[in-house]
PDB file of N, CA and C in Angstrom:
ATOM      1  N   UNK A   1       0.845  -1.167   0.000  1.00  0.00           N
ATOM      2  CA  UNK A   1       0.000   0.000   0.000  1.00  0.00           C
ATOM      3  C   UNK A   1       0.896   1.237   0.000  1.00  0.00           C
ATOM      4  N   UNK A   2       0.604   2.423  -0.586  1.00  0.00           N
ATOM      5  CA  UNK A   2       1.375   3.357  -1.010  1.00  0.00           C
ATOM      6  C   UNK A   2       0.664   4.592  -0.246  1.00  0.00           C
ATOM      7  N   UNK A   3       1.443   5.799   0.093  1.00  0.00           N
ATOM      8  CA  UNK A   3       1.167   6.638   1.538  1.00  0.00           C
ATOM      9  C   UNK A   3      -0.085   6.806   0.968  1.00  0.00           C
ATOM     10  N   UNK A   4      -0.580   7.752   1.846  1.00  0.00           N
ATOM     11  CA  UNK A   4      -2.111   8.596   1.371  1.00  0.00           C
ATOM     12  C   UNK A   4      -3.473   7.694   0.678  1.00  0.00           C
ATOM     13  N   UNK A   5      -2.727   5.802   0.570  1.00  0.00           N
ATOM     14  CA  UNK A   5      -4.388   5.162   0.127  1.00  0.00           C
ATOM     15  C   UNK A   5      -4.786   5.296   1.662  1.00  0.00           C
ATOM     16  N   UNK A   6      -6.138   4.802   1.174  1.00  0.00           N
ATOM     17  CA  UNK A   6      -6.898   4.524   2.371  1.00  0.00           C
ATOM     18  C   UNK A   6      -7.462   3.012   2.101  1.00  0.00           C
ATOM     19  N   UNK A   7      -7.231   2.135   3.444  1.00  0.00           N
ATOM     20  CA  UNK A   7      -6.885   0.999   3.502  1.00  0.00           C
ATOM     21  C   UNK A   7      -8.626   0.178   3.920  1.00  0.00           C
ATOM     22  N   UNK A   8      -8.700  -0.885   3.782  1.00  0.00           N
ATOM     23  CA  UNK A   8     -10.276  -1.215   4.239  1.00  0.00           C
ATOM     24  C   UNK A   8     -10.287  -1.374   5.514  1.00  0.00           C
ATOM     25  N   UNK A   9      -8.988  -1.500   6.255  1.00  0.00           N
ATOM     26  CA  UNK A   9      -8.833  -1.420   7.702  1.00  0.00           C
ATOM     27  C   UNK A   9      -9.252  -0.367   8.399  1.00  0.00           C
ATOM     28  N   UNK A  10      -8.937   1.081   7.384  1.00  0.00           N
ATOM     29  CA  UNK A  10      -8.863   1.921   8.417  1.00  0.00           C
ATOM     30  C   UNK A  10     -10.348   2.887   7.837  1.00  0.00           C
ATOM     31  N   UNK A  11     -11.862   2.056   6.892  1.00  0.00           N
ATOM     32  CA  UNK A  11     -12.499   2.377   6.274  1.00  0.00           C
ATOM     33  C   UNK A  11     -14.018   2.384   6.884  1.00  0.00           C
ATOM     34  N   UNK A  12     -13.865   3.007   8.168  1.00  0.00           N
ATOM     35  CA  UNK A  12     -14.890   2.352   9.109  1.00  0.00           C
ATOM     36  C   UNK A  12     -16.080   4.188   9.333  1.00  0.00           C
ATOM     37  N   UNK A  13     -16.939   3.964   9.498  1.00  0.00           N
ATOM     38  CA  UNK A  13     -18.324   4.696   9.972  1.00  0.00           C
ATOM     39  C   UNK A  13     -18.919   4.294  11.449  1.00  0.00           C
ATOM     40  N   UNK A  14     -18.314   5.302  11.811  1.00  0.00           N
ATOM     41  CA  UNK A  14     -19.449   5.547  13.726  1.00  0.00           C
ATOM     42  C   UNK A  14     -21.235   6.000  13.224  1.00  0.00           C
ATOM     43  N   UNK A  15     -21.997   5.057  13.574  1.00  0.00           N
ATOM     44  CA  UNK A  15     -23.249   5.312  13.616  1.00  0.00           C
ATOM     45  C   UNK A  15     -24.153   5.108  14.998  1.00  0.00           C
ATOM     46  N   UNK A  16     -24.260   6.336  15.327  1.00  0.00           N
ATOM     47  CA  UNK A  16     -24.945   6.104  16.279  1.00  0.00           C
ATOM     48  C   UNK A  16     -26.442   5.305  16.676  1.00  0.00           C
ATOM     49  N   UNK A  17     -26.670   4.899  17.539  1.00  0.00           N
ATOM     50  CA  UNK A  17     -27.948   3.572  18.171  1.00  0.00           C
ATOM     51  C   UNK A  17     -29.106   4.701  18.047  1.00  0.00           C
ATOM     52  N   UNK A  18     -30.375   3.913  17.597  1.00  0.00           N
ATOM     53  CA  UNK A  18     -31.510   4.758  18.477  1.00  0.00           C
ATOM     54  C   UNK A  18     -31.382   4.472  19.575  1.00  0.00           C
ATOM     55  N   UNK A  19     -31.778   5.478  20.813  1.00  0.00           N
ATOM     56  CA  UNK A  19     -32.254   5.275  21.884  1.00  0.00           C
ATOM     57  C   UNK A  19     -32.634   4.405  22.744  1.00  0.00           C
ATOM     58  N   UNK A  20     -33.627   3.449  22.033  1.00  0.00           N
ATOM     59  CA  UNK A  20     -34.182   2.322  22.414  1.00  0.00           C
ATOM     60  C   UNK A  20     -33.260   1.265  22.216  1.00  0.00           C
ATOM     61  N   UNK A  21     -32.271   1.051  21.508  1.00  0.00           N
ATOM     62  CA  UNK A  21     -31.936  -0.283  21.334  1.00  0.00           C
ATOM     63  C   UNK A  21     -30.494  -0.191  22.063  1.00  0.00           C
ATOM     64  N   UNK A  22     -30.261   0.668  22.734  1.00  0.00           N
ATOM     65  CA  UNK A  22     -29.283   0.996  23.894  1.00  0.00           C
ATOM     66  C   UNK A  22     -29.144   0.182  24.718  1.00  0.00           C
ATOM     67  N   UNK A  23     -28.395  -0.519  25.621  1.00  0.00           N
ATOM     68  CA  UNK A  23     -28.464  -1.395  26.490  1.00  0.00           C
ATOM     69  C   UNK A  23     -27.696  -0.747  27.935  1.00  0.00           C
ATOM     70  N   UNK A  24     -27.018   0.557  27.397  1.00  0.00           N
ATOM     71  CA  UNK A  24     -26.191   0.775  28.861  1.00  0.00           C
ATOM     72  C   UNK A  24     -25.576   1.667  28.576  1.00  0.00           C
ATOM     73  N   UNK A  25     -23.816   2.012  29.124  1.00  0.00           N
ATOM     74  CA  UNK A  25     -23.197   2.789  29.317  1.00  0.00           C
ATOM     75  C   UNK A  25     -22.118   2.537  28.223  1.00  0.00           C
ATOM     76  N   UNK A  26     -21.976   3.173  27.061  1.00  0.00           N
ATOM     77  CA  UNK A  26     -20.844   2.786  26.266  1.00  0.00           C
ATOM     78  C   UNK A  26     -21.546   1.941  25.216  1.00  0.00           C
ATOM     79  N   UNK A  27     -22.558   1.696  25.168  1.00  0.00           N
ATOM     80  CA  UNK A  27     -23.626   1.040  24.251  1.00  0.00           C
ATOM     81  C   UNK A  27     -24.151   2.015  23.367  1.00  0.00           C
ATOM     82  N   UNK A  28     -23.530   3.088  22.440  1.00  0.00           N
ATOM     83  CA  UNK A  28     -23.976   3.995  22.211  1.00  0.00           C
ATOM     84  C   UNK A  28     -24.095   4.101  20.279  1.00  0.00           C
ATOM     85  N   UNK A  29     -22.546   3.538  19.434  1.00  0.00           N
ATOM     86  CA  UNK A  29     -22.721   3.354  18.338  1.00  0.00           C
ATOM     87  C   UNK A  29     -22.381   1.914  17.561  1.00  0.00           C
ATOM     88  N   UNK A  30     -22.364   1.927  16.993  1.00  0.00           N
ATOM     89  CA  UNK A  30     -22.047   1.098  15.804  1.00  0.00           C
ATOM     90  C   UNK A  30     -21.277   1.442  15.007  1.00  0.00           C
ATOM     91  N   UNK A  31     -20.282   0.423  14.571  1.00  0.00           N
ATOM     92  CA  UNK A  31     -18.564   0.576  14.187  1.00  0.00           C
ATOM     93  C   UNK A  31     -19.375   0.040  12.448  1.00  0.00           C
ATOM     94  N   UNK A  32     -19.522   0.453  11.155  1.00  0.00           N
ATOM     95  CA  UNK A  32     -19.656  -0.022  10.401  1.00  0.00           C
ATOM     96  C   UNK A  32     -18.724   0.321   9.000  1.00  0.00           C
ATOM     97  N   UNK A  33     -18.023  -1.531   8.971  1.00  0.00           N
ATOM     98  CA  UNK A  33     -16.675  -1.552   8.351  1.00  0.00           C
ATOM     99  C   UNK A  33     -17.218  -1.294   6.681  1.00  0.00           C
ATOM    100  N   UNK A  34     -16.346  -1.129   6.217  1.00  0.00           N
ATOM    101  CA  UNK A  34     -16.505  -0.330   4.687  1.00  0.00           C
ATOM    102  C   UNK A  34     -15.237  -1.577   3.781  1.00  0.00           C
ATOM    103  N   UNK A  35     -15.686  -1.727   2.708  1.00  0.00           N
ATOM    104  CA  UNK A  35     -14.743  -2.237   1.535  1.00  0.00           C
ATOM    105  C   UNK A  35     -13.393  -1.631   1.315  1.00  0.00           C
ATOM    106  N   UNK A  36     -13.073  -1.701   0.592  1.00  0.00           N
ATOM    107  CA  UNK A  36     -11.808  -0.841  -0.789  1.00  0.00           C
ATOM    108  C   UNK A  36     -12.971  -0.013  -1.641  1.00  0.00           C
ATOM    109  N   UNK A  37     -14.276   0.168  -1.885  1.00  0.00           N
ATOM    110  CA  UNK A  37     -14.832   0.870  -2.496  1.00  0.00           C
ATOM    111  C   UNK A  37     -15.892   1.592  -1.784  1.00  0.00           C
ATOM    112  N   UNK A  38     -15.558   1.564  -0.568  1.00  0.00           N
ATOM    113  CA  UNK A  38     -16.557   2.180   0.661  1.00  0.00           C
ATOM    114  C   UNK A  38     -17.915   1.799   0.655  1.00  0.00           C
ATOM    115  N   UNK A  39     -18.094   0.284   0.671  1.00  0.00           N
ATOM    116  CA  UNK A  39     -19.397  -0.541   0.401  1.00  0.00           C
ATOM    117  C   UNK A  39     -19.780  -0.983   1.507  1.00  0.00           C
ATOM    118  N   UNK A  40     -20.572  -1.041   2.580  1.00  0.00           N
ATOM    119  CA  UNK A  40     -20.686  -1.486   3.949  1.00  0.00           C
ATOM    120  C   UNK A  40     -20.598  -2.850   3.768  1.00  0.00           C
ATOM    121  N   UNK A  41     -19.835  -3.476   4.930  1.00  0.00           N
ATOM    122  CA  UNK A  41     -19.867  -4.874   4.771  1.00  0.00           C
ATOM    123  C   UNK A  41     -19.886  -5.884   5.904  1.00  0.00           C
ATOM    124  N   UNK A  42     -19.979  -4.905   7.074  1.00  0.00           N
ATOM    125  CA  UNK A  42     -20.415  -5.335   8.140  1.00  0.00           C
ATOM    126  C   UNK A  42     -20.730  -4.648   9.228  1.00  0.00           C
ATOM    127  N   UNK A  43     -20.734  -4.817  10.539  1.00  0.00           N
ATOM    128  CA  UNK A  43     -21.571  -3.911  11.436  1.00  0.00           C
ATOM    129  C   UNK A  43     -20.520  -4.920  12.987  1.00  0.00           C
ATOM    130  N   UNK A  44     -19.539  -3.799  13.704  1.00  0.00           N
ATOM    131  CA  UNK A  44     -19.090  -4.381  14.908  1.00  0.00           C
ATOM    132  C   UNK A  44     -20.012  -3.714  15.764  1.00  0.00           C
ATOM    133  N   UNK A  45     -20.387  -4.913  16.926  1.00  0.00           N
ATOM    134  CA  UNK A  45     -21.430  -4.594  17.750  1.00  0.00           C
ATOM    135  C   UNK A  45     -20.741  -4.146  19.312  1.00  0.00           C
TER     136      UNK A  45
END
C-alpha cells in the first residue's frame, strides 16, 4: 500500500444507536466496516 491510500482497515463509519436499542453505558454506536470501495460490509457490535 502506497502513503495517502486509504486501507479497508482503516475504512470504518461511527453510527450512532436509536435510543431504544441501547443497552447501557458505552452502548452507544455502531462501528460499520466499509470495503476498498466504501461498500458497507459489516456492522461491529
Amino acid at each position: 500500500m502506497k502513503t495517502g491510500e486509504v486501507s479497508s482497515y482503516d475504512a470504518k463509519i461511527k453510527v450512532s444507536k436509536p435510543k431504544d436499542l441501547r443497552s447501557g453505558v458505552g452502548d452507544d454506536f455502531w462501528i460499520v466496516e466499509l470495503d476498498s470501495n466504501f461498500i458497507p460490509i459489516g456492522v461491529r457490535k
